[in-house]
Protein backbone atom coordinates (compact mmCIF):
# COMPACT_ATOMS: atom_id res chain seq x y z
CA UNK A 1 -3.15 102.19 53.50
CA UNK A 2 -4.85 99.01 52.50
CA UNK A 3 -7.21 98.93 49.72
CA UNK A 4 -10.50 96.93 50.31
CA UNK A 5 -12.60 94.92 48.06
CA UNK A 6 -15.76 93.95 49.02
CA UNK A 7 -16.98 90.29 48.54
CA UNK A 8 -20.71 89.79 49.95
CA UNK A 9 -23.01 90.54 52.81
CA UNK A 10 -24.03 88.30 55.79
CA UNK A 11 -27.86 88.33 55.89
CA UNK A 12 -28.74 85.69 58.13
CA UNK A 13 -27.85 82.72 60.10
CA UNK A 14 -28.05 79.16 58.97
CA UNK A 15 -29.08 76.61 61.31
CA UNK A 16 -27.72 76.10 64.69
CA UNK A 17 -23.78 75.40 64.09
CA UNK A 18 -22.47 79.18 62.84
CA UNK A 19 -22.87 78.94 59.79
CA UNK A 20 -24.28 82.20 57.89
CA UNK A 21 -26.02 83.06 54.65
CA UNK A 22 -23.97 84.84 52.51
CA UNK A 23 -25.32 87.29 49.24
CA UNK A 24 -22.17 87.05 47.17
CA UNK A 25 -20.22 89.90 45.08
CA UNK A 26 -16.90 88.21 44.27
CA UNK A 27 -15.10 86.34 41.42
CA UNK A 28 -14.17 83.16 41.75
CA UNK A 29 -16.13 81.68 44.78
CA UNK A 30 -15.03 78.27 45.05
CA UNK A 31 -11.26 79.95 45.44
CA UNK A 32 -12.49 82.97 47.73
CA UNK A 33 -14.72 80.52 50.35
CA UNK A 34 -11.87 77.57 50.24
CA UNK A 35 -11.07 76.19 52.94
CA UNK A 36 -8.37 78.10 55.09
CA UNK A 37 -8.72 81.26 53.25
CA UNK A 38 -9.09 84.61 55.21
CA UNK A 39 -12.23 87.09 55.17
CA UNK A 40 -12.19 90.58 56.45
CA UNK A 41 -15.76 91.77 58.54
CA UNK A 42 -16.72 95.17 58.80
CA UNK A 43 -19.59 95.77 60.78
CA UNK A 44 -19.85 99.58 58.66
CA UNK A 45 -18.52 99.48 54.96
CA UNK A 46 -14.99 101.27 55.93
CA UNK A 47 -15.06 100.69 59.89
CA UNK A 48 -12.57 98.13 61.56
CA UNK A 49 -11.67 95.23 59.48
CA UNK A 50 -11.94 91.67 61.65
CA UNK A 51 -10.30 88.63 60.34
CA UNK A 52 -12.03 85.45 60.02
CA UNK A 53 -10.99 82.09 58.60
CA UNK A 54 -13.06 79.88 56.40
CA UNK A 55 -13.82 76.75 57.47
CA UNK A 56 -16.24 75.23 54.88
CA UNK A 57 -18.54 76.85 52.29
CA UNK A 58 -21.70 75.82 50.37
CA UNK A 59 -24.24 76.92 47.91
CA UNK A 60 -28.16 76.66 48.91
CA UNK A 61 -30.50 78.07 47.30
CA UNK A 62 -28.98 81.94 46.25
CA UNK A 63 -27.15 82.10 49.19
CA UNK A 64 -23.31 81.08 49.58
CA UNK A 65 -22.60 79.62 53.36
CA UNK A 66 -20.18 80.00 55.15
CA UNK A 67 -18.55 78.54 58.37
CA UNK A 68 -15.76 80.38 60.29
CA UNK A 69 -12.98 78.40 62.50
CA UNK A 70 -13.84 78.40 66.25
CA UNK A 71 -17.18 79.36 65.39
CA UNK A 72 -19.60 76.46 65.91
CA UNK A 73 -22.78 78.06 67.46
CA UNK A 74 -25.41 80.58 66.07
CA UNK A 75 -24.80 82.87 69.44
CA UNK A 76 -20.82 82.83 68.15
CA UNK A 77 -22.51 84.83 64.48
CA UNK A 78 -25.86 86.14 65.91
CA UNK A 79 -24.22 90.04 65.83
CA UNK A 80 -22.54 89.24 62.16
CA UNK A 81 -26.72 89.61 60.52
CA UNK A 82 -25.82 93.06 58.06
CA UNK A 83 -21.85 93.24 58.05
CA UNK A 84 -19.93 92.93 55.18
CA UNK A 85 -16.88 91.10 54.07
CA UNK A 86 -14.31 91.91 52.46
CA UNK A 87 -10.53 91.30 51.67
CA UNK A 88 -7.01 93.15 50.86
CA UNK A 89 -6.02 93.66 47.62
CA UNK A 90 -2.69 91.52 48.75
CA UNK A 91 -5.53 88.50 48.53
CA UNK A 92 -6.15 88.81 44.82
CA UNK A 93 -4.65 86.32 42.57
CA UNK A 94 -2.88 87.45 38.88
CA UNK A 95 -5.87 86.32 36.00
CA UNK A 96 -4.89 84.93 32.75
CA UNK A 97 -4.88 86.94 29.92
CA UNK A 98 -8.46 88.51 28.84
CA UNK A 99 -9.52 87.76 32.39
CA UNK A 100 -10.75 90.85 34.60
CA UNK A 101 -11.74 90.99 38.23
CA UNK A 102 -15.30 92.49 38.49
CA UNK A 103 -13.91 95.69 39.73
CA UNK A 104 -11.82 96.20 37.25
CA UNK A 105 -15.28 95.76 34.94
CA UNK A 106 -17.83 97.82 36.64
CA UNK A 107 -17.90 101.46 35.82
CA UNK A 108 -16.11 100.48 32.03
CA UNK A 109 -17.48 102.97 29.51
CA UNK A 110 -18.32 100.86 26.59
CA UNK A 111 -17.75 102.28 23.16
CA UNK A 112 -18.24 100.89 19.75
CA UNK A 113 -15.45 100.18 16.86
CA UNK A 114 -16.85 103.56 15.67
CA UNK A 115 -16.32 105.34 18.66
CA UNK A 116 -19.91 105.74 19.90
CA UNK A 117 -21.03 105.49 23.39
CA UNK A 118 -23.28 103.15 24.80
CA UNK A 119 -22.84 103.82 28.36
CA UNK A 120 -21.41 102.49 31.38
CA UNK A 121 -21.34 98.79 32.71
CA UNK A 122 -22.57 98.33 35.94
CA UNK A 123 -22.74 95.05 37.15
CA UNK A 124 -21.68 91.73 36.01
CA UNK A 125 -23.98 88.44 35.17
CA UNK A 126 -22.93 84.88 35.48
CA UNK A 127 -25.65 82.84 33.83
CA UNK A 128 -23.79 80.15 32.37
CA UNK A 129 -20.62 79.59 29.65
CA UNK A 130 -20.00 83.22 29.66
CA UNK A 131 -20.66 86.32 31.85
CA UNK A 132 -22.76 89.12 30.43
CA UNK A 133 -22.00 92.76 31.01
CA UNK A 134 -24.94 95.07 31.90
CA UNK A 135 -24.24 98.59 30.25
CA UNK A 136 -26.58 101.66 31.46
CA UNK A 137 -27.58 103.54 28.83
CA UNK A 138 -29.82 106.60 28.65
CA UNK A 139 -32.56 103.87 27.71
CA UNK A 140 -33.06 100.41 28.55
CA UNK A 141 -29.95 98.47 29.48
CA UNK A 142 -27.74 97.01 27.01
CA UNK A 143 -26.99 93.12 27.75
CA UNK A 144 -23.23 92.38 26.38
CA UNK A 145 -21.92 88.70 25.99
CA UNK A 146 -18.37 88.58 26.72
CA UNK A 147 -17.47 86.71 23.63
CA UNK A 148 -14.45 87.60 21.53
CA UNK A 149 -17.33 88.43 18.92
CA UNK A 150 -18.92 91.11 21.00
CA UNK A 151 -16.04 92.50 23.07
CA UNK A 152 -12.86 93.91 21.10
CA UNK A 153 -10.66 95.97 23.49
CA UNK A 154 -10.51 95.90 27.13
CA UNK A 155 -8.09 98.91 28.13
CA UNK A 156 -8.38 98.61 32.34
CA UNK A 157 -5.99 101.67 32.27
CA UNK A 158 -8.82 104.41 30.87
CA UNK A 159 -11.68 102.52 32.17
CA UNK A 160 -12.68 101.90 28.34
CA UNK A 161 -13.85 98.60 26.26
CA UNK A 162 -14.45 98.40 22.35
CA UNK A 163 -17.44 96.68 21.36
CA UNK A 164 -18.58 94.96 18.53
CA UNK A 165 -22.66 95.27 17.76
CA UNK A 166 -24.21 92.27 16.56
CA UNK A 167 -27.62 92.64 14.79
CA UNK A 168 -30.04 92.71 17.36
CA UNK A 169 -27.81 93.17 20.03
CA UNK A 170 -29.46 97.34 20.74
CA UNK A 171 -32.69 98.61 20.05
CA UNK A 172 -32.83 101.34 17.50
CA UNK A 173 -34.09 103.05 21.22
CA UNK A 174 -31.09 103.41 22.93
């Protein structure tokens, strides 16, 4: 059985020429909207899985668009508004060392050098040189640079990573 990964949500049309506005939840989007490469649409998260090819891609405003091959009219991507897409885990590409896929992030229980838990990460933020890592604690949200300074051990296996607090990094709170 294939194994899914989900990589955004059409939420609208664009214009007049099929192209559609895109809220994104993937790595790498200049690699996963290229050109030529394949998407998967599901109408229900889980249903039938229809393939689409990528003709170009994008960004405006927060919204990645897209435009599908032999699709070149709003009526051919009217009935897309609220599907997802997604694609096969064949479709991922091996990382470089200390690299992760987002997946493989989210749901990470993050522990210090001392053993202590913080909590869970739960989504991923790309604001600029590096990504931050959300962790839900029992109080406010921890915010975690990943910088070698901050993040230790990644160990994908058990679902764990080894942190390194910084002054000021937690409230006393959490």
């Amino acid at each position: 059985m294939t194994e899914w990964f989900y990589v955004g949500k059409i939420v609208n049309t664009h214009g007049i020429k099929g192209e559609v506005r895109v809220i994104s939840d993937t790595d790498f989007t200049e690699d996963r909207y290229a050109s030529g490469e394949k998407l998967y649409l599901s109408r229900l998260k889980g249903s039938r899985y229809e393939p689409l090819i990528v003709e170009s891609y994008r960004r405006h405003k927060q919204f990645d668009l897209l435009k599908f091959e032999g699709l070149n009219n709003i009526n051919d991507v009217e009935a897309f508004k609220g599907s997802f897409l997604f694609i096969p885990k064949e479709q991922l590409s091996p990382l470089e060392d200390n690299a992760f896929y987002y997946h493989e992030i989210i749901g990470c229980e993050v522990v210090t050098e001392d053993g202590n838990s913080l909590g869970k990460i739960k989504e991923i933020l790309s604001p600029g040189a590096n990504d931050v890592w959300v962790v839900k604690t029992k109080g406010k949200d921890i915010l975690l640079p990943y910088i070698e300074d901050v993040v230790k051990h990644v160990d994908i296996a058990d679902k764990k990573v080894t942190v390194h607090l910084m002054a000021g990094l937690v409230d006393d709170e959490n």
